[in-house]
PDB file of N, CA and C in Angstrom:
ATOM      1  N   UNK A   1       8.719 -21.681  -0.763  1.00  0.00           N
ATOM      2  CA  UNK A   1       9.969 -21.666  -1.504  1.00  0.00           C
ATOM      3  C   UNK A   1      11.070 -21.100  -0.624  1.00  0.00           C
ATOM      4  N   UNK A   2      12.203 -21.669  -0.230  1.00  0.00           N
ATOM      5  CA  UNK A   2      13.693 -20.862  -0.125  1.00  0.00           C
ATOM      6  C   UNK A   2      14.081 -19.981  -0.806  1.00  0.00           C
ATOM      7  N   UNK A   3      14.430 -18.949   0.259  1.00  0.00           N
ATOM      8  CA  UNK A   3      14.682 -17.718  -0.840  1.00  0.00           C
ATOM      9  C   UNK A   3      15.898 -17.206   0.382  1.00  0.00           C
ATOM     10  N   UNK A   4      16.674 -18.279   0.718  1.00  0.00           N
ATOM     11  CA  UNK A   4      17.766 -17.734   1.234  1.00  0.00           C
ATOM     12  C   UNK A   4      18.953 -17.487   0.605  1.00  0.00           C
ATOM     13  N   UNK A   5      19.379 -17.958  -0.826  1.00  0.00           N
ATOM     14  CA  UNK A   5      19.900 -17.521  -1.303  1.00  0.00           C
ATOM     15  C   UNK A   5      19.493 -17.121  -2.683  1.00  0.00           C
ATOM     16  N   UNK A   6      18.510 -16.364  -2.363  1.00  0.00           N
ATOM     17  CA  UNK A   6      17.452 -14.946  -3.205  1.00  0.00           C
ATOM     18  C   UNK A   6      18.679 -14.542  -3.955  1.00  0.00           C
ATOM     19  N   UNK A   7      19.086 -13.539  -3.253  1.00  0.00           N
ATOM     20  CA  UNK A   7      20.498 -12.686  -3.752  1.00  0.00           C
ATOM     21  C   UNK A   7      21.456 -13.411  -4.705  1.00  0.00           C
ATOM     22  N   UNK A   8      21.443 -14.373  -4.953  1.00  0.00           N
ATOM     23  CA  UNK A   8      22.671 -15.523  -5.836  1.00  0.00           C
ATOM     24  C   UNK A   8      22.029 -15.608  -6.858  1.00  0.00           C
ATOM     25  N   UNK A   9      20.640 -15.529  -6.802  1.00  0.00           N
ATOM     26  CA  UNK A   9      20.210 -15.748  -8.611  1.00  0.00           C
ATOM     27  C   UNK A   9      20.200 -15.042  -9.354  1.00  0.00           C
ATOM     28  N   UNK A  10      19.389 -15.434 -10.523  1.00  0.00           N
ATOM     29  CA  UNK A  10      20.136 -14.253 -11.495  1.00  0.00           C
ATOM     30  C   UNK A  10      18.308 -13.143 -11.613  1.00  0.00           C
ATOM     31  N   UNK A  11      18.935 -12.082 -11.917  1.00  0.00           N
ATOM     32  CA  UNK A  11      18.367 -10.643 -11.516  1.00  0.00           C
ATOM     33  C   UNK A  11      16.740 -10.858 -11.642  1.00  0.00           C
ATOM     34  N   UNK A  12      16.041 -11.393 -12.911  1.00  0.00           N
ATOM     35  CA  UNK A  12      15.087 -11.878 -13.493  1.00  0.00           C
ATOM     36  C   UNK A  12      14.529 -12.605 -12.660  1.00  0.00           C
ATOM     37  N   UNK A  13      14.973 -13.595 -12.074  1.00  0.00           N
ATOM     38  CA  UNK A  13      14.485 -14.394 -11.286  1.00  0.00           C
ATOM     39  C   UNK A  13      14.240 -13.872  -9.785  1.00  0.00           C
ATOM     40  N   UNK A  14      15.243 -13.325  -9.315  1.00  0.00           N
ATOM     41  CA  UNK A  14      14.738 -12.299  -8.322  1.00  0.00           C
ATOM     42  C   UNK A  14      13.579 -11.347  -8.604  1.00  0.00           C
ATOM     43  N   UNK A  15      13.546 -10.703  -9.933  1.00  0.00           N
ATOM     44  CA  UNK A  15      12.858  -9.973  -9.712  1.00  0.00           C
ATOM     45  C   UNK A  15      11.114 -10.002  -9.266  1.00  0.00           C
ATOM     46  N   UNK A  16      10.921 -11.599 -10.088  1.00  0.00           N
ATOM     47  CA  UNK A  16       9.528 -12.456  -9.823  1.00  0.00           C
ATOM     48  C   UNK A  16       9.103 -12.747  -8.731  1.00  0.00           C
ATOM     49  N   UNK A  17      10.364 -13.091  -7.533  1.00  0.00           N
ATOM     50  CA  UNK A  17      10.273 -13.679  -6.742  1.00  0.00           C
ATOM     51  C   UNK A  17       9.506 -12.516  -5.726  1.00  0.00           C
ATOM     52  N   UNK A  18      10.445 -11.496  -5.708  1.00  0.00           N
ATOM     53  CA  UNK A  18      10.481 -10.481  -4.815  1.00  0.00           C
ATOM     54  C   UNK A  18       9.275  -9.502  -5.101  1.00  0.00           C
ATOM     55  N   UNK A  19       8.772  -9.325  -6.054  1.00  0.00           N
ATOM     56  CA  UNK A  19       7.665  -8.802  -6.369  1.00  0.00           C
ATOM     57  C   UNK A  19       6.154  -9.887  -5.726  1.00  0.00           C
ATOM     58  N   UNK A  20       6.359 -10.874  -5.757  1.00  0.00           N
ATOM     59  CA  UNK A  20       5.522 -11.895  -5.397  1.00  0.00           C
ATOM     60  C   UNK A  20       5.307 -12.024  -3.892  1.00  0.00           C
ATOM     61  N   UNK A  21       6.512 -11.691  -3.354  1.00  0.00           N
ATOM     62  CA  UNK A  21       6.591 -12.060  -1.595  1.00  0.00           C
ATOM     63  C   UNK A  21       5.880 -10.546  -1.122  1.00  0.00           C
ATOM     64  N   UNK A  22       6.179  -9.310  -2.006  1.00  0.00           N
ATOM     65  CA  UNK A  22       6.150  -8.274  -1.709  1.00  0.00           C
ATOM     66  C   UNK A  22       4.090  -8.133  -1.684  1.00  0.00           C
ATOM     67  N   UNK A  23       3.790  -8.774  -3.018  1.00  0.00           N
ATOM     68  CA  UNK A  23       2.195  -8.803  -3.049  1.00  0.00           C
ATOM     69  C   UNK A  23       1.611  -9.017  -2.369  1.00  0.00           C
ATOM     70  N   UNK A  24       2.047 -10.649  -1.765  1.00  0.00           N
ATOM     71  CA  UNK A  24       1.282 -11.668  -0.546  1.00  0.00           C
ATOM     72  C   UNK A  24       1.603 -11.661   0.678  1.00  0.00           C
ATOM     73  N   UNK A  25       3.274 -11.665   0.768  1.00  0.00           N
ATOM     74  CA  UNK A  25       3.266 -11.699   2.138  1.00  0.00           C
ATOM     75  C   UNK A  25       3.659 -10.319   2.808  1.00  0.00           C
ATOM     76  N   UNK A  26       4.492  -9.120   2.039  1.00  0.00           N
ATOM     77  CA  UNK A  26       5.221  -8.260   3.172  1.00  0.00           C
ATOM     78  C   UNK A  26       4.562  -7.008   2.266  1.00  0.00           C
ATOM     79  N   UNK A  27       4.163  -5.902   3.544  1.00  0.00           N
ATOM     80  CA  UNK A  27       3.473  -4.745   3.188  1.00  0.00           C
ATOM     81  C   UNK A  27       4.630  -3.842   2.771  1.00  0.00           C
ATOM     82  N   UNK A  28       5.972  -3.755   2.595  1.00  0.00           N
ATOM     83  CA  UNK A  28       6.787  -3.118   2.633  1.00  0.00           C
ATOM     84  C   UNK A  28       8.199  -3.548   1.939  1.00  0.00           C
ATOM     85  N   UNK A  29       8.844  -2.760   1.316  1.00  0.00           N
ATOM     86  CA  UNK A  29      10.383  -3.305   1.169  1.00  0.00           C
ATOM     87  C   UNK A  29      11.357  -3.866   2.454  1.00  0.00           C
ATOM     88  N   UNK A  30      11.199  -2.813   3.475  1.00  0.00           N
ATOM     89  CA  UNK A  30      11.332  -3.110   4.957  1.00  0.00           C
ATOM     90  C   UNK A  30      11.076  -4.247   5.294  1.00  0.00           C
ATOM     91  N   UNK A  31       9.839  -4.724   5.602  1.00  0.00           N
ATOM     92  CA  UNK A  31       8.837  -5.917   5.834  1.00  0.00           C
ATOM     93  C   UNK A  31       9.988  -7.174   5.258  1.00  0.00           C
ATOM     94  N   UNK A  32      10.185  -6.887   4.049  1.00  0.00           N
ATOM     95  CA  UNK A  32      10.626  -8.171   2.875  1.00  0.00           C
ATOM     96  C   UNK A  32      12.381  -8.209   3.539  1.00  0.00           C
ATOM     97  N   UNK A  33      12.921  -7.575   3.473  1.00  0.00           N
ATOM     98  CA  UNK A  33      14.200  -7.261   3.293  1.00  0.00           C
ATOM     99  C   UNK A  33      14.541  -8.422   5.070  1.00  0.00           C
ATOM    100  N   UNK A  34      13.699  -7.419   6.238  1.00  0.00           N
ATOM    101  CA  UNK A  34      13.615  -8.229   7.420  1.00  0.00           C
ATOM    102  C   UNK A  34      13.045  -9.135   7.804  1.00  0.00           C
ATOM    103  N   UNK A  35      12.151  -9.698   6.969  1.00  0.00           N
ATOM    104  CA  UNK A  35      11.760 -11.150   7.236  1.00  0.00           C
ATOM    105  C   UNK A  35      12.821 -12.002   6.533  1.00  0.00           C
ATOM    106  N   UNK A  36      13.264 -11.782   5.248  1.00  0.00           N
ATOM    107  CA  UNK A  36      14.021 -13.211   4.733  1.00  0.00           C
ATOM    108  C   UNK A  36      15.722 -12.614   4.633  1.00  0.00           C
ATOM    109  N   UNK A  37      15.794 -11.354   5.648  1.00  0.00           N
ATOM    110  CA  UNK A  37      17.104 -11.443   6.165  1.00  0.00           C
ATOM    111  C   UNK A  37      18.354 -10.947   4.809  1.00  0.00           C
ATOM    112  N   UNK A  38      17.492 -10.360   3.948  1.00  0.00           N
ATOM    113  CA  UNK A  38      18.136 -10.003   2.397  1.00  0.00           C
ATOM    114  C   UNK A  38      19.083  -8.619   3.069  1.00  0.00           C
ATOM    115  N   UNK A  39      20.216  -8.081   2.189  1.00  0.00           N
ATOM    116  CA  UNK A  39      20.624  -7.132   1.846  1.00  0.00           C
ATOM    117  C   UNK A  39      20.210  -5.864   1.289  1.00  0.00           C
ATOM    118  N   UNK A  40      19.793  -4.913   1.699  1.00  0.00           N
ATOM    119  CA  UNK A  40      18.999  -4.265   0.930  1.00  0.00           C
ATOM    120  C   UNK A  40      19.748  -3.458  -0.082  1.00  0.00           C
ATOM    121  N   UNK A  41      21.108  -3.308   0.341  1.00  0.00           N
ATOM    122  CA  UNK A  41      21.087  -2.196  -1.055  1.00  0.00           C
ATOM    123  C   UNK A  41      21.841  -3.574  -2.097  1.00  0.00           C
ATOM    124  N   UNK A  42      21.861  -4.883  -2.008  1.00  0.00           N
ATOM    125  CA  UNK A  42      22.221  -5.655  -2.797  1.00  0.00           C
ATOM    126  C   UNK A  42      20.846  -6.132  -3.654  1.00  0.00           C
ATOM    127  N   UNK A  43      19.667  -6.241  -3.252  1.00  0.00           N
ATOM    128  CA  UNK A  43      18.542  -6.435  -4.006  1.00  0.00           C
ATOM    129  C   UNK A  43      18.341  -5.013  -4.409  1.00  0.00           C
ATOM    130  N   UNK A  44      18.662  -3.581  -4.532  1.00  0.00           N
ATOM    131  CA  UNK A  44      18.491  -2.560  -5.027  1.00  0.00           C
ATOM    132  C   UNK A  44      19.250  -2.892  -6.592  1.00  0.00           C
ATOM    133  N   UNK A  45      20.734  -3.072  -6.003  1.00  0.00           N
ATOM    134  CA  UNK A  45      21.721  -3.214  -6.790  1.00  0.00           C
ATOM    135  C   UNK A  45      21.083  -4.077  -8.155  1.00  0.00           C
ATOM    136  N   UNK A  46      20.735  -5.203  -7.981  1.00  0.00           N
ATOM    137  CA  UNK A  46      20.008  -6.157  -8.516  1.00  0.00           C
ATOM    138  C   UNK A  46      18.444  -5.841  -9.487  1.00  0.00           C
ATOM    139  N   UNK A  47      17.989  -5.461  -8.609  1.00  0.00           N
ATOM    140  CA  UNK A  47      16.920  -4.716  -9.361  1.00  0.00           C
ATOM    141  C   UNK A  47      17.171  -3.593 -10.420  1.00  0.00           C
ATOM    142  N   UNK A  48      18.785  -2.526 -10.257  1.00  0.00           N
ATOM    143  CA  UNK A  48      18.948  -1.971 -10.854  1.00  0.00           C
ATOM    144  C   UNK A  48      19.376  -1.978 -12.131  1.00  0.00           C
ATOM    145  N   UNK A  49      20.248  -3.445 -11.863  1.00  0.00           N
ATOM    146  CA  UNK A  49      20.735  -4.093 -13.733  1.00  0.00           C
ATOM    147  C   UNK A  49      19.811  -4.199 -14.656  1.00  0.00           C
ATOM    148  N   UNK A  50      18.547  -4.692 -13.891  1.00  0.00           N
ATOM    149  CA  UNK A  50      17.525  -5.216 -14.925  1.00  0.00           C
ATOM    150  C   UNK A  50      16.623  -3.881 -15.570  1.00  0.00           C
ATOM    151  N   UNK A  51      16.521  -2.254 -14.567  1.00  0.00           N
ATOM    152  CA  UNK A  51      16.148  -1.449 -14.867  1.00  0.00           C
ATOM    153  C   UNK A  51      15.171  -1.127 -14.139  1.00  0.00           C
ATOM    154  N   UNK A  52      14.959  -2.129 -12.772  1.00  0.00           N
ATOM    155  CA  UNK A  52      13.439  -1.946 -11.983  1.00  0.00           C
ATOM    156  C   UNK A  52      13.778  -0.703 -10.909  1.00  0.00           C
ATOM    157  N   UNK A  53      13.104  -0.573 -10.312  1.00  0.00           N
ATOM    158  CA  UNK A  53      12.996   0.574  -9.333  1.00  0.00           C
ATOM    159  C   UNK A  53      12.027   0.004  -8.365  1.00  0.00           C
ATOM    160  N   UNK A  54      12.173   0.322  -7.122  1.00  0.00           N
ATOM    161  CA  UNK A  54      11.137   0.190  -6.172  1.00  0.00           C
ATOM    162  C   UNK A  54      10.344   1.223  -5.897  1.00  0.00           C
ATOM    163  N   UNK A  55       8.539   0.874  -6.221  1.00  0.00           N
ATOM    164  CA  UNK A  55       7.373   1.972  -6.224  1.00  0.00           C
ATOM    165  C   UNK A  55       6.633   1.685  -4.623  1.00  0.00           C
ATOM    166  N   UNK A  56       6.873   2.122  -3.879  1.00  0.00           N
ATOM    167  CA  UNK A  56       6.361   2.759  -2.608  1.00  0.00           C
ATOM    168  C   UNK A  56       4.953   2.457  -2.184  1.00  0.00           C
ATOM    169  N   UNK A  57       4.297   3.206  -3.608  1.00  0.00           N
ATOM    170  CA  UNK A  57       2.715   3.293  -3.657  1.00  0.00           C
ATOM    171  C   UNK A  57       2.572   2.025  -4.260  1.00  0.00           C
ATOM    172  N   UNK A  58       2.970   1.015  -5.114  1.00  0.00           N
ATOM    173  CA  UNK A  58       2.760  -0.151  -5.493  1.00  0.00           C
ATOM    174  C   UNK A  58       3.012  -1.465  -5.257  1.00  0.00           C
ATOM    175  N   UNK A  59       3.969  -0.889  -4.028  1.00  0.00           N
ATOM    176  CA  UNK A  59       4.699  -1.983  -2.971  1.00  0.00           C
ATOM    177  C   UNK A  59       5.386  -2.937  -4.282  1.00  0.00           C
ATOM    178  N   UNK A  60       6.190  -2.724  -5.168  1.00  0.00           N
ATOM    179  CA  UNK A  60       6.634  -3.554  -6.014  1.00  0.00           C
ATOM    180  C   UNK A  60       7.682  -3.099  -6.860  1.00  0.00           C
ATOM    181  N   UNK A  61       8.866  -3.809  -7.631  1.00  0.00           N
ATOM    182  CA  UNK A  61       9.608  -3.134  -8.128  1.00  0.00           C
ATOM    183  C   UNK A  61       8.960  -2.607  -9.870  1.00  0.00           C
ATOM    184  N   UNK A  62       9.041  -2.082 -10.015  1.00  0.00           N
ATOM    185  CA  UNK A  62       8.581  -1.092 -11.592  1.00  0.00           C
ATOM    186  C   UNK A  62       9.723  -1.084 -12.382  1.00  0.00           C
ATOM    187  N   UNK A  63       9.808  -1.448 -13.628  1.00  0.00           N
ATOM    188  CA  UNK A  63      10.396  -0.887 -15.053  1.00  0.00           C
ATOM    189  C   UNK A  63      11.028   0.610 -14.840  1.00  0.00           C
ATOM    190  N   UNK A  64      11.975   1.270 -15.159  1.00  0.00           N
ATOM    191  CA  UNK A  64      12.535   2.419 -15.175  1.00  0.00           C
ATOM    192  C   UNK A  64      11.780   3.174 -16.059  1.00  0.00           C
TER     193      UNK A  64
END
């Protein structure tokens, strides 16, 4: 899937996406952010409308 313009969709849909790349392909937020070239504090930003948080130990974004 293209996920170059990740950042343009709407929050929900990011949030599936990015949790998914984060499972299979990238050990890290780091990892994710520098492979598909994302913004990081704009997928923070993003994650934050919806209420997610990024968990460290779960490599994934979490519910507030």
């Amino acid at each position: 899937m293209e996920i170059s313009n990740l950042l343009n969709m709407h929050s929900s849909i990011v949030l599936g996406i990015v949790n998914e790349r984060l499972r299979i392909e990238c050990g890290s937020i780091d990892q994710l952010v520098s492979r598909y070239e994302l913004d990081e504090d704009t997928l923070y930003d993003k994650m934050n409308e919806l209420g997610y948080h990024y968990d460290p130990l779960t490599n994934q974004f979490k519910s507030s």
